[in-house]
Structures are given as C-alpha cells and as structure tokens.
C-alpha atoms as a PDB file:
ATOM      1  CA  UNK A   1     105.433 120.563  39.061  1.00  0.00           C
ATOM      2  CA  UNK A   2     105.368 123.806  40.829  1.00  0.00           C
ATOM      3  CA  UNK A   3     108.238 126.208  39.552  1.00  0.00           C
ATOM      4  CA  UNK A   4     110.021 125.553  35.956  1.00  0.00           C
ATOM      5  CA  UNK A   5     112.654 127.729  34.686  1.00  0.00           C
ATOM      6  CA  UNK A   6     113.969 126.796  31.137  1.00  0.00           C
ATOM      7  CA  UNK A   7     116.954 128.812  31.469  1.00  0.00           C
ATOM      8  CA  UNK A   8     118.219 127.242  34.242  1.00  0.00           C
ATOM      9  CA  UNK A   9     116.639 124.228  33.156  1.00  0.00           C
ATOM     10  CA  UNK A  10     115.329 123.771  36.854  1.00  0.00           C
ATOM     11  CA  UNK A  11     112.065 122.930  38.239  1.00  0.00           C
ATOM     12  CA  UNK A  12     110.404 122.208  41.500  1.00  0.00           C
ATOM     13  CA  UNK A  13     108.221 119.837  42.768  1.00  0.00           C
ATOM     14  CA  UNK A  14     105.539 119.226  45.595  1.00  0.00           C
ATOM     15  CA  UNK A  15     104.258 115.995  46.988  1.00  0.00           C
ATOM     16  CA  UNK A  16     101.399 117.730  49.505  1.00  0.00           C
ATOM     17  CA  UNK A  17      99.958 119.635  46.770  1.00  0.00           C
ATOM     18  CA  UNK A  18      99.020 115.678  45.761  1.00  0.00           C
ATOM     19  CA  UNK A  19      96.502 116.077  48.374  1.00  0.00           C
ATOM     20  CA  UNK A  20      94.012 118.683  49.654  1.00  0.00           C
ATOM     21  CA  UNK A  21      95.236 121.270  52.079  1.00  0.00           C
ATOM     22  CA  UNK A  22      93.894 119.817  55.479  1.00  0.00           C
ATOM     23  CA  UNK A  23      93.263 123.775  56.643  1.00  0.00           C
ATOM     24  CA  UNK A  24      91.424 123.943  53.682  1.00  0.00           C
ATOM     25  CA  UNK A  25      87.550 122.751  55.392  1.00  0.00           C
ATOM     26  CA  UNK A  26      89.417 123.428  59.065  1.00  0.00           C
ATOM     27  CA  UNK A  27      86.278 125.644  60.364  1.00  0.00           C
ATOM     28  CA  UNK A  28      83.797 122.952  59.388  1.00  0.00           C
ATOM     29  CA  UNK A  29      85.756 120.092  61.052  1.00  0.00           C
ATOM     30  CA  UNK A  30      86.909 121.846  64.251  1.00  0.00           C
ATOM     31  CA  UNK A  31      85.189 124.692  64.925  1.00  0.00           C
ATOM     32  CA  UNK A  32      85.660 126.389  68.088  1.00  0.00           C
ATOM     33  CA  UNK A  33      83.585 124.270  71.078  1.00  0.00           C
ATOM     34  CA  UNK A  34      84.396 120.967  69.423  1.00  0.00           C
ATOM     35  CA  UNK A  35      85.321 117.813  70.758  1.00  0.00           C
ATOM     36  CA  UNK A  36      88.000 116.042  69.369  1.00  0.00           C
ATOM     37  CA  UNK A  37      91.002 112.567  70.735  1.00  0.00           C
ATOM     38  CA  UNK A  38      94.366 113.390  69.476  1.00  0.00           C
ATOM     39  CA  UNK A  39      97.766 111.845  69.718  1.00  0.00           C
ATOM     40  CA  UNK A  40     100.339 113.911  71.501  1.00  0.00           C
ATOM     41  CA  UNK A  41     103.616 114.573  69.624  1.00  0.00           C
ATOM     42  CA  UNK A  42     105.727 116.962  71.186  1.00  0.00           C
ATOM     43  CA  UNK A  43     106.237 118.616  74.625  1.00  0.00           C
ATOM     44  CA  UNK A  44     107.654 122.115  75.313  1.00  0.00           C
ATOM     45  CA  UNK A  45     107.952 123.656  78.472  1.00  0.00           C
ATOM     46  CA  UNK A  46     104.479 125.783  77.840  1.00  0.00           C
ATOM     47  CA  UNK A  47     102.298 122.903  76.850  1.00  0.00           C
ATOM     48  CA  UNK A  48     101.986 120.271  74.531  1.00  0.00           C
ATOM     49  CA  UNK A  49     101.541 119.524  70.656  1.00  0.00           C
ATOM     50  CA  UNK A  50      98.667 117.721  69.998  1.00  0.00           C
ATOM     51  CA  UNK A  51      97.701 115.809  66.673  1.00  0.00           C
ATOM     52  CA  UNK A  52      93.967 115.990  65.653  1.00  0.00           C
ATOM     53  CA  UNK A  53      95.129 114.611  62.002  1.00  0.00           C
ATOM     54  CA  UNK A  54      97.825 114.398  59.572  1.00  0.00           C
ATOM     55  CA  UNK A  55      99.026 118.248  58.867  1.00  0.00           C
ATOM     56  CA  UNK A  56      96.654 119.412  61.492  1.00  0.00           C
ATOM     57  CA  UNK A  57      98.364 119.994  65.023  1.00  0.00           C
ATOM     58  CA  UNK A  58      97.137 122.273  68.017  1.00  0.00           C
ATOM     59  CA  UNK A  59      98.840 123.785  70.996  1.00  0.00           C
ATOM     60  CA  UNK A  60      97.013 122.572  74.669  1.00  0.00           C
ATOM     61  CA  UNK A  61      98.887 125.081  77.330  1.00  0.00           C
ATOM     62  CA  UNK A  62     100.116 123.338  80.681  1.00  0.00           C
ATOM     63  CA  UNK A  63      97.430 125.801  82.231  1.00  0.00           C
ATOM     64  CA  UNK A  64      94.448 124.030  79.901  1.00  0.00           C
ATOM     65  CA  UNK A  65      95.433 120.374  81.419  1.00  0.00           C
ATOM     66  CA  UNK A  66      93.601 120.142  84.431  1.00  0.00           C
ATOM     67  CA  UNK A  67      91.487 121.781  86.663  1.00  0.00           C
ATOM     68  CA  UNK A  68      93.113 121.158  89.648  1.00  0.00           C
ATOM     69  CA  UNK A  69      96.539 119.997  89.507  1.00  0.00           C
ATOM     70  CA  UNK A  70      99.472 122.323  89.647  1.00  0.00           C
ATOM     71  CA  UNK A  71     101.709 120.890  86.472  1.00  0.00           C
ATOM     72  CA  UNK A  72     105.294 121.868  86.537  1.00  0.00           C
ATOM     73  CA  UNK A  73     106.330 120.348  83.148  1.00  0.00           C
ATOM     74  CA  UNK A  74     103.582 118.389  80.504  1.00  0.00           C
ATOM     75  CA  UNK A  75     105.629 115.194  81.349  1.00  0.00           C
ATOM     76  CA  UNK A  76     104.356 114.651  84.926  1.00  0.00           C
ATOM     77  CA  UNK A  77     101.149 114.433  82.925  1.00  0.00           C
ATOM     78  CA  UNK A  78     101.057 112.783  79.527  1.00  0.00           C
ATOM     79  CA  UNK A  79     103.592 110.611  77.687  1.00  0.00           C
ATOM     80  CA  UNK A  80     104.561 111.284  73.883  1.00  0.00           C
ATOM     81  CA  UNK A  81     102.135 109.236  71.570  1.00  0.00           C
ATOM     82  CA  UNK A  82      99.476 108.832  74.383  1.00  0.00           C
ATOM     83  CA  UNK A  83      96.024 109.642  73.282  1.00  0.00           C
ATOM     84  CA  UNK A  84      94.575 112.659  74.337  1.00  0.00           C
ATOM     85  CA  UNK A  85      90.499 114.198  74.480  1.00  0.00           C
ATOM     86  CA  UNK A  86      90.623 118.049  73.697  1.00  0.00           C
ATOM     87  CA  UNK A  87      88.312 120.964  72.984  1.00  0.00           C
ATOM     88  CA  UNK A  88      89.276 123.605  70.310  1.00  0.00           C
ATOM     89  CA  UNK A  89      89.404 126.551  71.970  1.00  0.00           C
ATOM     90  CA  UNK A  90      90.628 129.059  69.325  1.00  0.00           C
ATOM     91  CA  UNK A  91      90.768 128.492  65.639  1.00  0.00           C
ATOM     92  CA  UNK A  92      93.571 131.208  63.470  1.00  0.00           C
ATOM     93  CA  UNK A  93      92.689 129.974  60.105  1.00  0.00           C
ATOM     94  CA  UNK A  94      95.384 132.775  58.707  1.00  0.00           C
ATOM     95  CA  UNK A  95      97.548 132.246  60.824  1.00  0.00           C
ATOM     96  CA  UNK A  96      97.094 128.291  60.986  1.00  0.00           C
ATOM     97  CA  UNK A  97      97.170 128.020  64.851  1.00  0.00           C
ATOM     98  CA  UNK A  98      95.005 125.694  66.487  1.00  0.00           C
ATOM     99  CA  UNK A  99      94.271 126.414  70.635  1.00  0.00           C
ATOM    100  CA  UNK A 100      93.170 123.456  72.679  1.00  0.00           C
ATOM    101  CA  UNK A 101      92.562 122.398  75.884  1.00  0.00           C
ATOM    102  CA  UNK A 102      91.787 119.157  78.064  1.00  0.00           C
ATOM    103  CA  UNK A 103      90.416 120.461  81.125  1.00  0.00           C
ATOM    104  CA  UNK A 104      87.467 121.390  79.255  1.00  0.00           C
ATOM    105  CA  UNK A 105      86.398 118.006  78.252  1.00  0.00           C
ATOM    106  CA  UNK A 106      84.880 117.489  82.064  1.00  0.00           C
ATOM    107  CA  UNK A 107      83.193 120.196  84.557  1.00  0.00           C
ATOM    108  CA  UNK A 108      85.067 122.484  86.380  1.00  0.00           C
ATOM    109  CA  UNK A 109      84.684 120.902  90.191  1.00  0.00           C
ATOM    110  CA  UNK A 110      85.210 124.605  91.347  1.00  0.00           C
ATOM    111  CA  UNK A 111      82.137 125.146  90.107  1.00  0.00           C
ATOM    112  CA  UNK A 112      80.887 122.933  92.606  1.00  0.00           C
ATOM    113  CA  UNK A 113      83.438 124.050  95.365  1.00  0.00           C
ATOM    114  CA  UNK A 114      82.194 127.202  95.137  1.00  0.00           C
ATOM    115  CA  UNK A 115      78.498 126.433  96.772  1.00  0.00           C
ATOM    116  CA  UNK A 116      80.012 123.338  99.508  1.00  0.00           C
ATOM    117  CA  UNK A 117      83.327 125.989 100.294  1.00  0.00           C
ATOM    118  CA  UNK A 118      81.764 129.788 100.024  1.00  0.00           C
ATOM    119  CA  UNK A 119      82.289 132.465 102.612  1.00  0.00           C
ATOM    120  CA  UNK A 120      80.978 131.751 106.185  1.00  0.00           C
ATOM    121  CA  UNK A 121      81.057 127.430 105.689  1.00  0.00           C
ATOM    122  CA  UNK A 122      82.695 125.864 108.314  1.00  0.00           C
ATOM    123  CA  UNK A 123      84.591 122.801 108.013  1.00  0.00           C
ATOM    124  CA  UNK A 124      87.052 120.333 109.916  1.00  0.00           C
ATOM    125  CA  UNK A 125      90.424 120.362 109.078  1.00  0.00           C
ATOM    126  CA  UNK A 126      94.030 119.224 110.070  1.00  0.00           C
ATOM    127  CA  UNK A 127      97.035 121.649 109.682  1.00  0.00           C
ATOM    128  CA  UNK A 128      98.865 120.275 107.055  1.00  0.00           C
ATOM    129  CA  UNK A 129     101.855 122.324 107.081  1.00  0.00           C
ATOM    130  CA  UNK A 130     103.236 125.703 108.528  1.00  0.00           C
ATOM    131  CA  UNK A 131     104.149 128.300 105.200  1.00  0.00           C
ATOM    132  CA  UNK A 132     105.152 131.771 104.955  1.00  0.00           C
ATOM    133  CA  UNK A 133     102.425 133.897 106.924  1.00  0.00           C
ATOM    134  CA  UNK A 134     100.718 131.170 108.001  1.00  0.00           C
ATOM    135  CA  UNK A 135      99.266 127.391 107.497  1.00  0.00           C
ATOM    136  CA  UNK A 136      97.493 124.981 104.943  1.00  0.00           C
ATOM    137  CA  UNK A 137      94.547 123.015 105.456  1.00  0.00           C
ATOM    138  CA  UNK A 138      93.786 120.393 103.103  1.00  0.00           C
ATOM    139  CA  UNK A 139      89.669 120.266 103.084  1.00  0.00           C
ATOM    140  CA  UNK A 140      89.689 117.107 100.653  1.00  0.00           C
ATOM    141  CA  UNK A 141      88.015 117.404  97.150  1.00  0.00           C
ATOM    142  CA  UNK A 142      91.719 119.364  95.857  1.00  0.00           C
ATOM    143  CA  UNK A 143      90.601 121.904  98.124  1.00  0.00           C
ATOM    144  CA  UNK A 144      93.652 123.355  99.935  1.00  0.00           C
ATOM    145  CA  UNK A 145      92.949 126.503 102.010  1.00  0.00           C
ATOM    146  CA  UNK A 146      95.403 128.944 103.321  1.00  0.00           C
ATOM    147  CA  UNK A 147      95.353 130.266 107.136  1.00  0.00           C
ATOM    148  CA  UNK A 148      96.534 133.304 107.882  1.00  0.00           C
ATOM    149  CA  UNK A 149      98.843 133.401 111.144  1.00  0.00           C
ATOM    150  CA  UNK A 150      96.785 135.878 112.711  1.00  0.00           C
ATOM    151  CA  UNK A 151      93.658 133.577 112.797  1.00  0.00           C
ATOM    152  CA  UNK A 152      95.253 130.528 113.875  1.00  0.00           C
ATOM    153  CA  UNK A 153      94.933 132.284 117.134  1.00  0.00           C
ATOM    154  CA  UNK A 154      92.993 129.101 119.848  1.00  0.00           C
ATOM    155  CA  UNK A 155      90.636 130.143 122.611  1.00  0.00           C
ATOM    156  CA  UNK A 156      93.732 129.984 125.156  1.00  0.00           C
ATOM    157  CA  UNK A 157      95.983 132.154 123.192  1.00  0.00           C
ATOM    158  CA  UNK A 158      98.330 129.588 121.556  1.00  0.00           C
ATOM    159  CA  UNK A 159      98.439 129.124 117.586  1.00  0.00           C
ATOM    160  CA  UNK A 160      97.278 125.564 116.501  1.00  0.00           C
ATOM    161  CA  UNK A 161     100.206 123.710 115.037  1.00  0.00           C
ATOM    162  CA  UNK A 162     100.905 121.362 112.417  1.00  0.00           C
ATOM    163  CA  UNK A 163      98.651 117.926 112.443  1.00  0.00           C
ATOM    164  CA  UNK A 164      96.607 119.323 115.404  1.00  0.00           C
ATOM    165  CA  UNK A 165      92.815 119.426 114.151  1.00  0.00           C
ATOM    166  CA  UNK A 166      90.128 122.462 114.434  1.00  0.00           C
ATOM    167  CA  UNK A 167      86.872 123.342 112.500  1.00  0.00           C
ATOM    168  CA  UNK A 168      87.793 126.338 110.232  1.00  0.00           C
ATOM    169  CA  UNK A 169      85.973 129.091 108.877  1.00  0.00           C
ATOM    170  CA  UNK A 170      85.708 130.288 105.449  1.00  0.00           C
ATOM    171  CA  UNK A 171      86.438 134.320 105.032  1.00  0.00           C
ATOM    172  CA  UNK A 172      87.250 134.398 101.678  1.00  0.00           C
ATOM    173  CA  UNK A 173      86.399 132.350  98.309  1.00  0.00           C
ATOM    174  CA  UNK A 174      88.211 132.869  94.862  1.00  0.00           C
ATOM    175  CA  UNK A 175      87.061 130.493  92.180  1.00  0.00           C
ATOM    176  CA  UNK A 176      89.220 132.130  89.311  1.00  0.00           C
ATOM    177  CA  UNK A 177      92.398 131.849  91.290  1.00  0.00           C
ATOM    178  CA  UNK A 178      91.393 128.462  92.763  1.00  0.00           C
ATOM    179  CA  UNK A 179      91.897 130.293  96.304  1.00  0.00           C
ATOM    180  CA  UNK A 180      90.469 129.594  99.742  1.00  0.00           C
ATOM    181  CA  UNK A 181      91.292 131.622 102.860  1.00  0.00           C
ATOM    182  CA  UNK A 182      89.778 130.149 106.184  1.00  0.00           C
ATOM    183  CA  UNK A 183      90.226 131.210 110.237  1.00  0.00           C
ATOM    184  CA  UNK A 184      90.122 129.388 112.867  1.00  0.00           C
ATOM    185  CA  UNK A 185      89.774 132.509 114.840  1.00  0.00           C
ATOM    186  CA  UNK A 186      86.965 133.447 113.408  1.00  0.00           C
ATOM    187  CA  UNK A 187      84.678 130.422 114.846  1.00  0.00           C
ATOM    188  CA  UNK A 188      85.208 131.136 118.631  1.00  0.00           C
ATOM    189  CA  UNK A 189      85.365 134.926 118.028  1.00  0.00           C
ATOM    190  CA  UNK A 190      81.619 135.218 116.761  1.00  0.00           C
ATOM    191  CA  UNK A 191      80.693 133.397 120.080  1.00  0.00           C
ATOM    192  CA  UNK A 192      82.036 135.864 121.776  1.00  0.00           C
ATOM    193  CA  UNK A 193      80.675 138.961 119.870  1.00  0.00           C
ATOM    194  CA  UNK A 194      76.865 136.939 120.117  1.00  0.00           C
ATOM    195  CA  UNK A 195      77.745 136.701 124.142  1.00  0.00           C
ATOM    196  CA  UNK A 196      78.478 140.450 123.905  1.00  0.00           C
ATOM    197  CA  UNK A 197      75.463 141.446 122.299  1.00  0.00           C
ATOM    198  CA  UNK A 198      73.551 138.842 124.404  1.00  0.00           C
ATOM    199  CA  UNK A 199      74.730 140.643 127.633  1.00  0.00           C
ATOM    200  CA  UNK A 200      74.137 144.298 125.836  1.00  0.00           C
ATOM    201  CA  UNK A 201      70.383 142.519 125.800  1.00  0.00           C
ATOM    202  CA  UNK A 202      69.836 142.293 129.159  1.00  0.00           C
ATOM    203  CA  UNK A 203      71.802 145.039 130.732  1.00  0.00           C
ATOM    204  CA  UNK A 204      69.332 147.444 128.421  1.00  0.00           C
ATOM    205  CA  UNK A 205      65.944 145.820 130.224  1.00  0.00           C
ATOM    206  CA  UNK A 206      64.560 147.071 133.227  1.00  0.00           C
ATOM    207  CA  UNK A 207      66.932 144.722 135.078  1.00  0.00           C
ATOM    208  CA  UNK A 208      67.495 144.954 139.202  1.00  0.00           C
ATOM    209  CA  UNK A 209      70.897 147.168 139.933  1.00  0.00           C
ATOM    210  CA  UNK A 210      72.844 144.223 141.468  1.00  0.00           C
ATOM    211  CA  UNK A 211      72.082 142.240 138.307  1.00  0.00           C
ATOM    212  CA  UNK A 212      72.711 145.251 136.013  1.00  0.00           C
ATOM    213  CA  UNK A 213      76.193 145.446 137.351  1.00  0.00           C
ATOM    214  CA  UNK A 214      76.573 141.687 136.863  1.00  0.00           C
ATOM    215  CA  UNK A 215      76.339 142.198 133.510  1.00  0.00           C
ATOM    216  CA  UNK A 216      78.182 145.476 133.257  1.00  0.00           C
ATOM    217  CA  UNK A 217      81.414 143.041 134.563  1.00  0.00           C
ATOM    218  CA  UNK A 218      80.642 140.337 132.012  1.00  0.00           C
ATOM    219  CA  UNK A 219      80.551 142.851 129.243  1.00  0.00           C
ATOM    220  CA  UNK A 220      83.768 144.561 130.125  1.00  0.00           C
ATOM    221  CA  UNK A 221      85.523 141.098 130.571  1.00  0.00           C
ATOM    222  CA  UNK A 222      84.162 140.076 127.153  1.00  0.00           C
ATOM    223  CA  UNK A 223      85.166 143.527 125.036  1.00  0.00           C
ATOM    224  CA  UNK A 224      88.593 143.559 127.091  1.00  0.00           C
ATOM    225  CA  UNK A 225      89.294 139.391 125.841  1.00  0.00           C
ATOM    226  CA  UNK A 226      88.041 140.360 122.256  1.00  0.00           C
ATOM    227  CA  UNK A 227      90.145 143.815 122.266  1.00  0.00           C
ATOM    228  CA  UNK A 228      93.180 141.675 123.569  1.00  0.00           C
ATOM    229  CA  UNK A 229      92.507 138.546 120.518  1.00  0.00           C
ATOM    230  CA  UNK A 230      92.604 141.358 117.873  1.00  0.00           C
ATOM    231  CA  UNK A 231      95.658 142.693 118.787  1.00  0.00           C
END
C-alpha cells in the first residue's frame, strides 16, 4: 500500500516496491569501465536499447557500434533480442541513464592503422571509384583513402582512372576522423625534386664548362616539368 485516503476511501498500490530498486547498488554493479552481455530491446534511429537486467536498460549510440563500419540504421547491425557485449561508458545515477558502447569491447584497429598508414608510407592501390574532387583507394584493413584530383596527376600528364593500379603516398593521417589522404603525385614528384638537387650537386663542384652547362640544361628542364606538374 502506497497512498490511502479514507475520505475517498481510495488507496494505491505498488508491485516493484515488492522488490529492491535495481538503481539502488547501480555504481557497484556497473561502474563506469565495466564489462557487461545484454539483450537488445529496442532500436531508434540514434542507437539501440540495451538490457543489462530487469529495470536496468542503457542507451549504445549507432556511433559506439563499431570501429569501422559506417551504420546507417542499428538494424543493418543487430536484431531485436540478440545478445549483445557492452562497456558502460557513463553512469547518471540521478538521472537514471545508463551510456554504453560495443566498440569498446575490442581495440581500436586505428590504433594500429595509425603506425602501418602514417604520413610519408607508401602503398599499392587500385582506384576504386571516381568522387567529388577526386578518387578512393581501398588499402585493405577498412582503410579507404581519399585522392585528391590534383595528385592523381601520372608521370605523362594523364589522371589515373578507375581500376587502373599505382603505389600511393600518404600526405595526411587523421585517426579521430578515421581519415586518410594519399597522392599519387607525390611519389614521382620527390624523384624529381632529389634529381634536382642531385644536378644542383654537381653543377656547384669545380666541374669542366661543357659539363657545367650540361647540367645547367638538365636543371632547367627539370624545374620547368616540376613548375608545369604544379600548375
């Protein structure tokens, strides 16, 4: 009996209050780090509802699913009543909120990416498709990198095109934002700034005239093709 009002002769009556309020211990049995295999109830388009135990359910967002996968809805990814592993990640005891997420029950493989696919690594790739501004290359390992048009740019002149293959280099490296910019460009265009400064070299040694001016012509035919690529 909760509420009784003579009067009125009215009363009210619980059934929970039978039992002991589940939030009651909460910080004890999940505390914040915790690992824990629910059953999820409920989708919405934000996430999922997760139950760790009777009265006690949790929120995982469709951002704290998986590392690497790009999840539209939590459907393309769980099924309600499948069984799911989840870390708390914040605990509102007031507020009775419970924040979980699944991608933090294994490593984060950018972790890893971010040693094998950092700035100046070069790697072999096939143009997977043409997008706005430029191209994709998938690497393998969910590693997709973006190619600006400008450094699709070949030796000849011509811009590589979707399916043909190329070793890439890696000028940028964002492991927050899961991003990875790479140029093509940029592998043939440090040959030719190390044949520039190779020629620079020689011309400044105590070289004979008629080789001097050799190099003179190889140096101006070099800056003129590297002037001409950046532009």
């Amino acid at each position: 009996i909760l509420t009784l009002d003579r009067d009125e002769r009215k009363m009210s009556l619980g059934i929970k209050q039978l039992s002991q309020d589940p939030w009651t211990d909460i910080t004890s049995k999940y505390p914040v780090g915790s690992k824990h295999t629910g059953i999820v109830r409920n989708f919405t388009n934000f996430g999922i509802f997760v139950e760790l135990e009777e009265g006690i359910d949790g929120l995982v967002y469709i951002s704290d699913l998986s590392w690497t996968k790009k999840i539209k809805h939590p459907s393309e990814f769980v099924n309600v009543g499948d069984k799911l592993d989840v870390v708390v990640l914040e605990l509102d005891v007031e507020g009775r909120k419970l924040s979980l997420g699944h991608k933090q029950t294994t490593e984060n493989p950018w972790d890893k990416h971010e040693a094998a696919y950092g700035v100046g690594t070069v790697h072999s790739g096939t143009i997977a498709e043409i997008v706005d501004k430029g191209a994709t290359v998938d690497f393998g390992d969910d590693v997709v990198a973006f190619i600006p048009a400008r450094h699709l740019e070949k030796e000849d002149g011509k811009k590589l095109k979707k399916g043909e293959s190329a070793e890439f280099k890696v000028i940028e490296f964002n492991k927050e934002f899961k991003r990875v910019v790479a140029s093509h460009t940029a592998i043939f265009r440090e040959e030719e700034e190390k044949n520039v400064k190779a020629v620079e070299s020689a011309s400044s040694n105590n070289a004979p005239a008629s080789t001097l001016g050799d190099n003179n012509d190889i140096l101006a035919e070099l800056k003129a093709k590297m002037e001409k690529g950046e532009k």
